[in-house]
C-alpha atoms as a PDB file:
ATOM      1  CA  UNK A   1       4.773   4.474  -4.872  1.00  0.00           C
ATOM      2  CA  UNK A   2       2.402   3.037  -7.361  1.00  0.00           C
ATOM      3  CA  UNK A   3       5.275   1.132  -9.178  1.00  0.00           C
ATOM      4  CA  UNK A   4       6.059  -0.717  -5.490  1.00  0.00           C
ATOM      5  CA  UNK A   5       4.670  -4.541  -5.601  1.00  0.00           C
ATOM      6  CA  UNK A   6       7.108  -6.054  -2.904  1.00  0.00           C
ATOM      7  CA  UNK A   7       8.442  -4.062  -0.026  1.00  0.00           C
ATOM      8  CA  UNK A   8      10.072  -5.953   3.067  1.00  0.00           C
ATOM      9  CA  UNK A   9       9.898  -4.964   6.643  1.00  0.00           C
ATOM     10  CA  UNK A  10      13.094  -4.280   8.345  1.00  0.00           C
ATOM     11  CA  UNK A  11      13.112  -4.099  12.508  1.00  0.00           C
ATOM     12  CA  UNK A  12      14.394  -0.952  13.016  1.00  0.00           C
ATOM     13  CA  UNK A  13      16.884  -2.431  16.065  1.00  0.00           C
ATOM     14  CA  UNK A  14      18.505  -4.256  12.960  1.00  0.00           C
ATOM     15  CA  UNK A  15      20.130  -1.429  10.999  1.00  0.00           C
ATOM     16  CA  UNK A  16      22.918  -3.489  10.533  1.00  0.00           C
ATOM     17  CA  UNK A  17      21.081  -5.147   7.725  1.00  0.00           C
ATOM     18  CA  UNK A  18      19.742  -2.244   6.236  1.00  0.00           C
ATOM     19  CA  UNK A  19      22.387  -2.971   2.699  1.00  0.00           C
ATOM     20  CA  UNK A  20      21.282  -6.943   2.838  1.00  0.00           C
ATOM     21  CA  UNK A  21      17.718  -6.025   3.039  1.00  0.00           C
ATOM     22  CA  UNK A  22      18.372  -3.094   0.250  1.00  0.00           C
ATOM     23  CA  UNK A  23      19.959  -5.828  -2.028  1.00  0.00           C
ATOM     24  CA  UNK A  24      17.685  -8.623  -1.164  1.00  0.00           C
ATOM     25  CA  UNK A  25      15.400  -7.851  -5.000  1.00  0.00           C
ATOM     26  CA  UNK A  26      12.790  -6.529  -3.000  1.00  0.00           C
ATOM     27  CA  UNK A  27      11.081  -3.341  -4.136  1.00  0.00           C
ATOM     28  CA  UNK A  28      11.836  -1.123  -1.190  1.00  0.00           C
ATOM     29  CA  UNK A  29      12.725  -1.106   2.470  1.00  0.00           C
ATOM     30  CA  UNK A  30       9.898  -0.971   5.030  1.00  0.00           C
ATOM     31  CA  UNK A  31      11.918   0.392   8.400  1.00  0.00           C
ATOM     32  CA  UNK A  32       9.995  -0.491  11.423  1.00  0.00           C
ATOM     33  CA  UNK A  33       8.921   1.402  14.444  1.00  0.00           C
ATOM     34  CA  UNK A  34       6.156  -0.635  15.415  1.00  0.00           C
ATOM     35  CA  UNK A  35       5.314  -4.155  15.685  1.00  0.00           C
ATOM     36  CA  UNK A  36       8.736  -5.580  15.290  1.00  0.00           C
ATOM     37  CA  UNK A  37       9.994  -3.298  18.562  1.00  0.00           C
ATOM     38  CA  UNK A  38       9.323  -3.714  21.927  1.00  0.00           C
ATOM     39  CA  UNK A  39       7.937  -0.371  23.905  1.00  0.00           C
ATOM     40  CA  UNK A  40      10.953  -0.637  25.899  1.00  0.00           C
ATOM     41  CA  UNK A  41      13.251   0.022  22.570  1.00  0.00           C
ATOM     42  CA  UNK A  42      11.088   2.679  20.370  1.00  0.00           C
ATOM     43  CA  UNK A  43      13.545   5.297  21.817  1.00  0.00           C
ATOM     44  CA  UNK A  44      16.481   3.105  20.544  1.00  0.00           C
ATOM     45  CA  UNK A  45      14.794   1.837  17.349  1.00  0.00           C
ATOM     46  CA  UNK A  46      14.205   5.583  16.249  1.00  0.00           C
ATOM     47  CA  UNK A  47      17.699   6.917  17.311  1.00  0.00           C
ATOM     48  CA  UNK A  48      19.240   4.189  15.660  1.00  0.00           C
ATOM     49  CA  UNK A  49      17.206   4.645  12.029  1.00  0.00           C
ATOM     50  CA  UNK A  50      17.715   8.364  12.046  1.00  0.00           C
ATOM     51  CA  UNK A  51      21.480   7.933  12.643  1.00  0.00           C
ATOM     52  CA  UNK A  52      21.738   5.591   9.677  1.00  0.00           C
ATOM     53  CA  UNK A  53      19.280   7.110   7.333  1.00  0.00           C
ATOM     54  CA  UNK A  54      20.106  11.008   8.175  1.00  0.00           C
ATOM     55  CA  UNK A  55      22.933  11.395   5.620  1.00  0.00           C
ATOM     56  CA  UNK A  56      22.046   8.111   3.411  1.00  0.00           C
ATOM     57  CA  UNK A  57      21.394   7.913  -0.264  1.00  0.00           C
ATOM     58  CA  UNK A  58      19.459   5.018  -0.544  1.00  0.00           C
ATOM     59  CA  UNK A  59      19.170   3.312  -3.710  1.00  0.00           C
ATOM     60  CA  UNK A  60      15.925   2.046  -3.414  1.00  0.00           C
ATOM     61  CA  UNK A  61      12.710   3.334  -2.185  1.00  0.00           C
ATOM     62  CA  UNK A  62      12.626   3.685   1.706  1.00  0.00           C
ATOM     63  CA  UNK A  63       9.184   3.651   4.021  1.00  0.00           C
ATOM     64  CA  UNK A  64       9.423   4.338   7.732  1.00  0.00           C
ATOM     65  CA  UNK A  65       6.244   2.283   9.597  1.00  0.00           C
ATOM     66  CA  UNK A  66       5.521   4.723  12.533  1.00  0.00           C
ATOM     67  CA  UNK A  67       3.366   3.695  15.209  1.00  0.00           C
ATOM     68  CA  UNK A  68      -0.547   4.437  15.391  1.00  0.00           C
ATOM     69  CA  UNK A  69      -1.947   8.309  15.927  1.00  0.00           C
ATOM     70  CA  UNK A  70      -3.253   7.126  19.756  1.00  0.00           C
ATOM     71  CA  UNK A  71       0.221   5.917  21.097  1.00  0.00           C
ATOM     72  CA  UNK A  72       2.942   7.749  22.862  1.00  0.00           C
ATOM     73  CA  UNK A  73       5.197   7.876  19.960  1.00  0.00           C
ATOM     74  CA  UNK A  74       3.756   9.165  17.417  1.00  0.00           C
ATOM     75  CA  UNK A  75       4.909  12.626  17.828  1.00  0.00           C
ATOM     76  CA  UNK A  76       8.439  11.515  17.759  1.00  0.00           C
ATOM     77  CA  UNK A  77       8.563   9.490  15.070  1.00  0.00           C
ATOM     78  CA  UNK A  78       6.667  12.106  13.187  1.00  0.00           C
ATOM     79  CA  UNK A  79       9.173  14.769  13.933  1.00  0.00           C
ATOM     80  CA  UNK A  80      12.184  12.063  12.817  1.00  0.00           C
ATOM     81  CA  UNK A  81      10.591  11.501   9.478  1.00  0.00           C
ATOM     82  CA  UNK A  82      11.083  14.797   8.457  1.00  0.00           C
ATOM     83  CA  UNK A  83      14.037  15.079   8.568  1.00  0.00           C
ATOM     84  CA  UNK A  84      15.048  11.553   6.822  1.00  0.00           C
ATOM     85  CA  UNK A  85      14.981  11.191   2.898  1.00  0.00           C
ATOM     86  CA  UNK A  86      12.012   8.532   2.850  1.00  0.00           C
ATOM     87  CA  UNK A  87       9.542   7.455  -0.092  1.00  0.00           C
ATOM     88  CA  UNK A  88       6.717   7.589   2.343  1.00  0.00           C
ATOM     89  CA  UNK A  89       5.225   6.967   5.768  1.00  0.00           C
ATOM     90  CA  UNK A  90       3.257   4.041   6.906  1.00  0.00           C
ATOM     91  CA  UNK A  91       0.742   5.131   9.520  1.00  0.00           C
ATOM     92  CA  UNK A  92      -0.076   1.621  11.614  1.00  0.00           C
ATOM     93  CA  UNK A  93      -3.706   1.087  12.157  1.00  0.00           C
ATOM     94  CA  UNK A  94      -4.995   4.174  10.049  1.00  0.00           C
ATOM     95  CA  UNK A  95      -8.421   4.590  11.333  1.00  0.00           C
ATOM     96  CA  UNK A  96      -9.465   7.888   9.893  1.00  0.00           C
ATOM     97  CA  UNK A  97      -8.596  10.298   6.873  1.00  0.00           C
ATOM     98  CA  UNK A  98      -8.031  13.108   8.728  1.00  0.00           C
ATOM     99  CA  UNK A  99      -5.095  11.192  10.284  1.00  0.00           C
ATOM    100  CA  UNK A 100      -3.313  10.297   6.931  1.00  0.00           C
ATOM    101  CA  UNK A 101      -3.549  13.914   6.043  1.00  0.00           C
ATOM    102  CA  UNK A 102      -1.942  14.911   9.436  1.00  0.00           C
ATOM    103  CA  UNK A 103       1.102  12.725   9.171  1.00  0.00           C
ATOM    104  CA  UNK A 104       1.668  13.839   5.436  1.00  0.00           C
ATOM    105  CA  UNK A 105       1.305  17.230   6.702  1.00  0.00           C
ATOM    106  CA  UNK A 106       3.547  16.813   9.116  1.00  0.00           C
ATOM    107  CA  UNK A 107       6.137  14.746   7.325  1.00  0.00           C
ATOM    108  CA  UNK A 108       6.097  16.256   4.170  1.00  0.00           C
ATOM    109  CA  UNK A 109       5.863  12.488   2.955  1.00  0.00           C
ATOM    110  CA  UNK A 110       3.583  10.498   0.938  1.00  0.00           C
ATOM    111  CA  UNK A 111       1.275   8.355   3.340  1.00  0.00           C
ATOM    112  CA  UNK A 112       0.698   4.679   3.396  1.00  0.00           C
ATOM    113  CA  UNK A 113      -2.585   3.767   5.473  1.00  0.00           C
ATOM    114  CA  UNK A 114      -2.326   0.330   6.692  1.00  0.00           C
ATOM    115  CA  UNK A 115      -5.884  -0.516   7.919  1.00  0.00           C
ATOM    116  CA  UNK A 116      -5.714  -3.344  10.575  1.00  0.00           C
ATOM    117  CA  UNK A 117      -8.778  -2.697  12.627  1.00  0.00           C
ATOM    118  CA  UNK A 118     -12.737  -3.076  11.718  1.00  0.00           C
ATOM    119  CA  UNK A 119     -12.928   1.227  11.766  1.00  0.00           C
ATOM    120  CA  UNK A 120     -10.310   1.309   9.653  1.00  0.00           C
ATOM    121  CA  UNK A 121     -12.169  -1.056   7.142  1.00  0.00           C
ATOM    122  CA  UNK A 122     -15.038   1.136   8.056  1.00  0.00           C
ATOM    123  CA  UNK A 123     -13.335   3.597   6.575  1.00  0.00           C
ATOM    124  CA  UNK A 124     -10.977   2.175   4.367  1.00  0.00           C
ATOM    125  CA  UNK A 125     -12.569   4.369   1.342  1.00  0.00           C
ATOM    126  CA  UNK A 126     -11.932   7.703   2.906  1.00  0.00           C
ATOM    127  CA  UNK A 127      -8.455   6.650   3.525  1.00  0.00           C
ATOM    128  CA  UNK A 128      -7.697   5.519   0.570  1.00  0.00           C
ATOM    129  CA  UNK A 129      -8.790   9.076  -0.832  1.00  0.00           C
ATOM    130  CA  UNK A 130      -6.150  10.967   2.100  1.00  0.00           C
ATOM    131  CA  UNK A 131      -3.309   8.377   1.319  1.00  0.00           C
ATOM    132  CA  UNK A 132      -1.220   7.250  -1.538  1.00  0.00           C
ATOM    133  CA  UNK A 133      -1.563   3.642  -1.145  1.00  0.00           C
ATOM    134  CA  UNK A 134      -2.919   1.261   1.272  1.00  0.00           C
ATOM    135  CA  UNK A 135      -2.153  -1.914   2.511  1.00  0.00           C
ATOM    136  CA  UNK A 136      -4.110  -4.902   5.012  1.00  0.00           C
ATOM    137  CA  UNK A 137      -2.596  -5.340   8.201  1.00  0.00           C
ATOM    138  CA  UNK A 138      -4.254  -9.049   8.376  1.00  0.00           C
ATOM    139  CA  UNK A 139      -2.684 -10.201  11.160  1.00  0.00           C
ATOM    140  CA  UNK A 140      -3.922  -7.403  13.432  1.00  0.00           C
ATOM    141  CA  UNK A 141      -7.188  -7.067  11.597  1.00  0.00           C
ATOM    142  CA  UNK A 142      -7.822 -11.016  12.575  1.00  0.00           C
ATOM    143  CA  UNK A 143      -6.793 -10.334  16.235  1.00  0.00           C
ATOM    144  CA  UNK A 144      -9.258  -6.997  16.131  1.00  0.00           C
ATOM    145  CA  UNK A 145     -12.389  -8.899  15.206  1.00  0.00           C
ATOM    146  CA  UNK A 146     -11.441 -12.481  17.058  1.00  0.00           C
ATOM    147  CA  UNK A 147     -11.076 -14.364  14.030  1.00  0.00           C
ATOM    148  CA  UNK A 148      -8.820 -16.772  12.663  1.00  0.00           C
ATOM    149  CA  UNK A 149      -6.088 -15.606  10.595  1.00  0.00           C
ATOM    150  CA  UNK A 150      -7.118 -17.268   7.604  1.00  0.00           C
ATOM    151  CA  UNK A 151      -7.608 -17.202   3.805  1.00  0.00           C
ATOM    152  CA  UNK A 152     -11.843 -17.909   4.068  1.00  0.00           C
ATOM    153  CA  UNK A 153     -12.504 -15.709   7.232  1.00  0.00           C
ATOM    154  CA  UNK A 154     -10.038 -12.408   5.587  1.00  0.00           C
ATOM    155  CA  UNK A 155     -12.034 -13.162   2.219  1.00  0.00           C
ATOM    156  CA  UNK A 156     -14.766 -10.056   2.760  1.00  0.00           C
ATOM    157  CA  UNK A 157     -12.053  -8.061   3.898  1.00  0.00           C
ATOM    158  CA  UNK A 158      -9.649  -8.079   1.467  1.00  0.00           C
ATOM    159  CA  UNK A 159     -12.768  -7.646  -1.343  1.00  0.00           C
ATOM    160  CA  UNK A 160     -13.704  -4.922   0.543  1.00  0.00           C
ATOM    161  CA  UNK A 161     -10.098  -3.282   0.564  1.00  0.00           C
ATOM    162  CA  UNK A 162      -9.414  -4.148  -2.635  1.00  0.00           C
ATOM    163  CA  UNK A 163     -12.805  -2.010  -3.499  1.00  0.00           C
ATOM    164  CA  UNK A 164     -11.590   0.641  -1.213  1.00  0.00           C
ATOM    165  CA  UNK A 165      -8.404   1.375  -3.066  1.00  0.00           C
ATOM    166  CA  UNK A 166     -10.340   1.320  -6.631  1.00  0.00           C
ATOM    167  CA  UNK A 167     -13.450   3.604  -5.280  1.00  0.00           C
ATOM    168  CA  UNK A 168     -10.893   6.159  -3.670  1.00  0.00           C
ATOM    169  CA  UNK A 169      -8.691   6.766  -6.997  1.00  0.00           C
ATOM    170  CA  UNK A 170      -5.794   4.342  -5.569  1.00  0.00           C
ATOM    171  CA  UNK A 171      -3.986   1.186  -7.547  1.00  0.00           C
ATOM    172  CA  UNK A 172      -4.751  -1.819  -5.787  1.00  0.00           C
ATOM    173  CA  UNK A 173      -3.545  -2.856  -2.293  1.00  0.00           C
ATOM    174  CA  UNK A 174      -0.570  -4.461  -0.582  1.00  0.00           C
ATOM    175  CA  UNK A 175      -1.284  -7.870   0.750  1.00  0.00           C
ATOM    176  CA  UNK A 176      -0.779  -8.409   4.632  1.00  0.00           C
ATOM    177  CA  UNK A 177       2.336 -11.040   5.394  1.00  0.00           C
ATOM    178  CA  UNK A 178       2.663 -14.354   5.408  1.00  0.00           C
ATOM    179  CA  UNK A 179       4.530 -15.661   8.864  1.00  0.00           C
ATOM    180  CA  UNK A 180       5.370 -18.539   7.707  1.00  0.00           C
ATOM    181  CA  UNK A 181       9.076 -18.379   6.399  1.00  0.00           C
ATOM    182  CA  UNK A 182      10.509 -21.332   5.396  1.00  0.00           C
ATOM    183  CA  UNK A 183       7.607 -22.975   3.456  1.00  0.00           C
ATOM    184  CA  UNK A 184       8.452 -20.705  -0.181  1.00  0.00           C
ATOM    185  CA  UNK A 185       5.021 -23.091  -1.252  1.00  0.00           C
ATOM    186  CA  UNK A 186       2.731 -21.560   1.333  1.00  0.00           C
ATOM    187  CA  UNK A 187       4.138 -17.966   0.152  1.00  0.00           C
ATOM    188  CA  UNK A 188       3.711 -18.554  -3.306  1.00  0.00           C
ATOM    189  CA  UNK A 189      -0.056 -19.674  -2.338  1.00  0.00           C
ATOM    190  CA  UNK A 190      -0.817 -17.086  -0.530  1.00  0.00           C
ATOM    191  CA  UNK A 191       0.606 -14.336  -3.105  1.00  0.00           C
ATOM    192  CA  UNK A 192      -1.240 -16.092  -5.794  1.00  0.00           C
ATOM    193  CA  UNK A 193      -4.414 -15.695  -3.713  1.00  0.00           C
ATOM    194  CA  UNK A 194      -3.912 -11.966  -3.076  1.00  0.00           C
ATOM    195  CA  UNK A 195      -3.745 -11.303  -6.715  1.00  0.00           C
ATOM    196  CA  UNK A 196      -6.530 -13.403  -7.913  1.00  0.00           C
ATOM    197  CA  UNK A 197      -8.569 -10.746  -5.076  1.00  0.00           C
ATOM    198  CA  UNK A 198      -7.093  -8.159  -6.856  1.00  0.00           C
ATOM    199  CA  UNK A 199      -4.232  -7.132  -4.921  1.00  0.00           C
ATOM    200  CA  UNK A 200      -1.278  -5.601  -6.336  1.00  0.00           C
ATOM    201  CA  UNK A 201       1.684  -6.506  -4.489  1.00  0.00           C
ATOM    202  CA  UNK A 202       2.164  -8.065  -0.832  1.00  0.00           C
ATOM    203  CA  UNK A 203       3.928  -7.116   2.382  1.00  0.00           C
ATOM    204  CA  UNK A 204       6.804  -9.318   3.266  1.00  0.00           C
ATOM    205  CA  UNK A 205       9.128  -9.961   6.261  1.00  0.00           C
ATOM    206  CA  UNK A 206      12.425 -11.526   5.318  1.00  0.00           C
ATOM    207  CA  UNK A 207      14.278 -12.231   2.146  1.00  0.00           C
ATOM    208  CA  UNK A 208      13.184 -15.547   2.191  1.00  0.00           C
ATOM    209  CA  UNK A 209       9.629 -14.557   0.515  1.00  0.00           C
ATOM    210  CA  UNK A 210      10.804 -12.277  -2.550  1.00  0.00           C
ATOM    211  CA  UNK A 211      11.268 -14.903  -4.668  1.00  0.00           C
ATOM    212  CA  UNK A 212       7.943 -17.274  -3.535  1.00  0.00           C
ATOM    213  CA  UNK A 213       6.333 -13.983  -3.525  1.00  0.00           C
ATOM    214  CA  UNK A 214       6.751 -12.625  -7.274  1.00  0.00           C
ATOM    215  CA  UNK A 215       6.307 -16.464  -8.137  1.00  0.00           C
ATOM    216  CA  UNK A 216       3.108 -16.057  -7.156  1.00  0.00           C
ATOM    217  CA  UNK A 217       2.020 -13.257  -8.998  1.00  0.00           C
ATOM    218  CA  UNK A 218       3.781 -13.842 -12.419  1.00  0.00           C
ATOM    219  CA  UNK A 219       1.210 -15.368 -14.614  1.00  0.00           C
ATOM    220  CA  UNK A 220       1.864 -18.580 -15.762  1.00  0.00           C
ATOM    221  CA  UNK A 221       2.983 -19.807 -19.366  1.00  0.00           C
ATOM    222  CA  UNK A 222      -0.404 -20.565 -20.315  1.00  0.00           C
ATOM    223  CA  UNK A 223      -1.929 -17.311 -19.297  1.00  0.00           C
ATOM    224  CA  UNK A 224       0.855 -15.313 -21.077  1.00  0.00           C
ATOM    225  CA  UNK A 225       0.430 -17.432 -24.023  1.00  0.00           C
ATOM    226  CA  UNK A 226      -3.673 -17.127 -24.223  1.00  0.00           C
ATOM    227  CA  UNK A 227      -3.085 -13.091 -23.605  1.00  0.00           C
ATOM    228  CA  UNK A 228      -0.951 -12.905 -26.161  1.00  0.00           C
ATOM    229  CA  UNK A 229      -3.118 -14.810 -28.829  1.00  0.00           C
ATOM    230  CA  UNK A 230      -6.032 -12.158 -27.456  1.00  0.00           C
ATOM    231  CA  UNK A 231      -3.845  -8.910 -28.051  1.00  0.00           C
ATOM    232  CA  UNK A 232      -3.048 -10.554 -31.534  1.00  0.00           C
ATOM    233  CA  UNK A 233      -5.807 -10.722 -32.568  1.00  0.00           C
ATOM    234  CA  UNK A 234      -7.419  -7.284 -31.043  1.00  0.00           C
ATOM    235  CA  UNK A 235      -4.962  -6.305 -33.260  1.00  0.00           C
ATOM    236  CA  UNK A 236      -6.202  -7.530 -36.966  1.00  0.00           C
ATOM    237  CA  UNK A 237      -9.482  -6.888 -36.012  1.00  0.00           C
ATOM    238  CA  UNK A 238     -10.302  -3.900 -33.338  1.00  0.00           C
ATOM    239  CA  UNK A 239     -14.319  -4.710 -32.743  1.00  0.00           C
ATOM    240  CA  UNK A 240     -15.186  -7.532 -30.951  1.00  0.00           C
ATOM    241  CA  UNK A 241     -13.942 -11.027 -32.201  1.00  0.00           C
ATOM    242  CA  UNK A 242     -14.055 -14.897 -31.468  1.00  0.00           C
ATOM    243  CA  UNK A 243     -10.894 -16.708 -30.035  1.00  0.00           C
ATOM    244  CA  UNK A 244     -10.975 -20.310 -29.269  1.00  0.00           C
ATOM    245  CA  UNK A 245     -15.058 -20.632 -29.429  1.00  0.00           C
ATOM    246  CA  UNK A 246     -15.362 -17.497 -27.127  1.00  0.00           C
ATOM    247  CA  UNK A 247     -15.806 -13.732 -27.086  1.00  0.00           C
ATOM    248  CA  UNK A 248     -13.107 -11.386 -27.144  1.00  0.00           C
ATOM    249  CA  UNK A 249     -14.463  -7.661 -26.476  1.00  0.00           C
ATOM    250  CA  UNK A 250     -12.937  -4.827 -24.769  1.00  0.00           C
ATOM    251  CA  UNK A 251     -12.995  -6.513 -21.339  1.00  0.00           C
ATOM    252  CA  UNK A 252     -11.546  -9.182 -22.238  1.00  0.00           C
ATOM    253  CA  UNK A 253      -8.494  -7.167 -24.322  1.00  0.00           C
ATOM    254  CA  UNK A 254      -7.885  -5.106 -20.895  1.00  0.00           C
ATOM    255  CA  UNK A 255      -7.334  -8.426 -18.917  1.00  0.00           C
ATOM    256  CA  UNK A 256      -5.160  -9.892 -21.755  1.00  0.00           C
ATOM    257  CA  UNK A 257      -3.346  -6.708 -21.392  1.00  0.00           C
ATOM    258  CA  UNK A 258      -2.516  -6.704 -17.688  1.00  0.00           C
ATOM    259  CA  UNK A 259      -1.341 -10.246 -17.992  1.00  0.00           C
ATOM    260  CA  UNK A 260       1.213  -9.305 -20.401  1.00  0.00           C
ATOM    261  CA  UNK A 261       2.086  -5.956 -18.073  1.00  0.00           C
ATOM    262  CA  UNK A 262       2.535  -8.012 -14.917  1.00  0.00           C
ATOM    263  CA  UNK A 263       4.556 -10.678 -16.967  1.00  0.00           C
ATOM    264  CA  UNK A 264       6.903  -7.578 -17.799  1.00  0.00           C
ATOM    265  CA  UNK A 265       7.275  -6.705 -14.733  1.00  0.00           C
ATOM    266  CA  UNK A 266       8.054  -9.512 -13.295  1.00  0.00           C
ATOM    267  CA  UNK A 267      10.506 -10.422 -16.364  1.00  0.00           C
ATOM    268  CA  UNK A 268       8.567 -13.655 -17.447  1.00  0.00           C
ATOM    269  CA  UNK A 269       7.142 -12.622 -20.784  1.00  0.00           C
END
């Protein structure tokens, strides 16, 4: 789960396009029991995923999103995760540790919290220690506290998840979405903001947004090239040197070295 930057949400009415999602260059396959289906179809949605998934060999990581611990199907979408070959479970609005540790315990499955409410911010450290990763449900979170779904009013709470994650032993955080999905410029802005937060990866919703999405956090040319010169010269000379008129010391030699990581990863180096 750590290695997971870029999963994309699939509606779980629309297994039909499980194999276009799978191939889309995301990292894995977020099925969807909640938000993106209606009460009326929850029945439907889950019949439907455990009909494809049941004898499936997926080549890619696959999450089921179940819905929240409160709601009226919870227990049934607990009891068809365990018997589906998933990566993990994504518990919608994780409020409380004790829940995370109840759906792994009842899955068998490693647990993604997504916090989207003020307790679950509340809590967000405690979480972070009963789950394997979370992720900011900023749509949601906005709606919980009345404010406006936007990059200067989520500002405290994403610092404060990205914290969360660190203080409980996680890697950092997914991103919430972006709804816009035709704009690849807004994307890229928005993924680019995530990761200068700290964020490690983002949540997406339709093909559309890989691409804008990993755009945003590869580092650019002149970020590669600088970490590069850094690691270089950590490298004649391990103490503590001068680059360009500045420092270089051991913080400065980690940075340099995560730049070049995410360039790897994101095949840019």
């Amino acid at each position: 789960m750590d290695k997971i930057a870029f999963p994309l949400f699939l509606p779980g009415l629309r297994m039909d396009r499980f194999d276009k999602a799978a191939s889309a260059g995301a990292d894995a396959v977020i099925l969807d029991l909640e938000d993106a289906v209606a009460a009326a179809q929850k029945d439907e949605a889950r019949a439907a995923i455990v009909a494809h998934m049941a004898d499936a060999r997926p080549g890619m990581p696959v999450i089921l999103r179940i819905n929240a611990s409160d709601t009226d199907w919870h227990a049934a979408d607990l009891k068809a995760c365990a018997a589906l070959p998933l990566a993990g479970v994504m518990l919608a609005k994780a409020e409380r540790a004790e829940d995370c540790i109840r759906v792994a315990k009842a899955t068998g499955k490693p647990v993604i919290a997504l916090i989207e409410t003020a307790l679950g911010l509340h809590n967000a450290v405690a979480i972070a220690g009963a789950s394997v990763r979370i992720a900011f449900g900023s749509i949601d979170y906005a709606a919980d506290l009345g404010m406006a779904h936007a990059r200067d009013s989520l500002l405290a709470a994403r610092s404060a998840l990205v914290l969360a994650a660190r203080l409980g032993g996680q890697v950092a955080p997914w991103d919430g979405v972006t709804t816009d999905l035709k704009d690849a410029q807004v994307i890229t802005g928005d993924a680019r903001h995530a990761l200068q937060l700290g964020f490690g990866g983002k949540l997406l919703i339709h093909p559309s947004q890989i691409a804008p999405a990993r755009q945003g956090f590869a580092p650019a040319a002149d970020d590669i090239a600088w970490a590069r010169r850094v690691v270089a010269a950590a490298q004649v000379d391990g103490s503590a040197v001068k680059l360009d008129g500045a420092m270089v010391d051991a913080p400065v030699i980690k940075r340099a070295q995560a730049i070049l990581a995410r360039a790897r990863a994101e095949d840019v180096a």
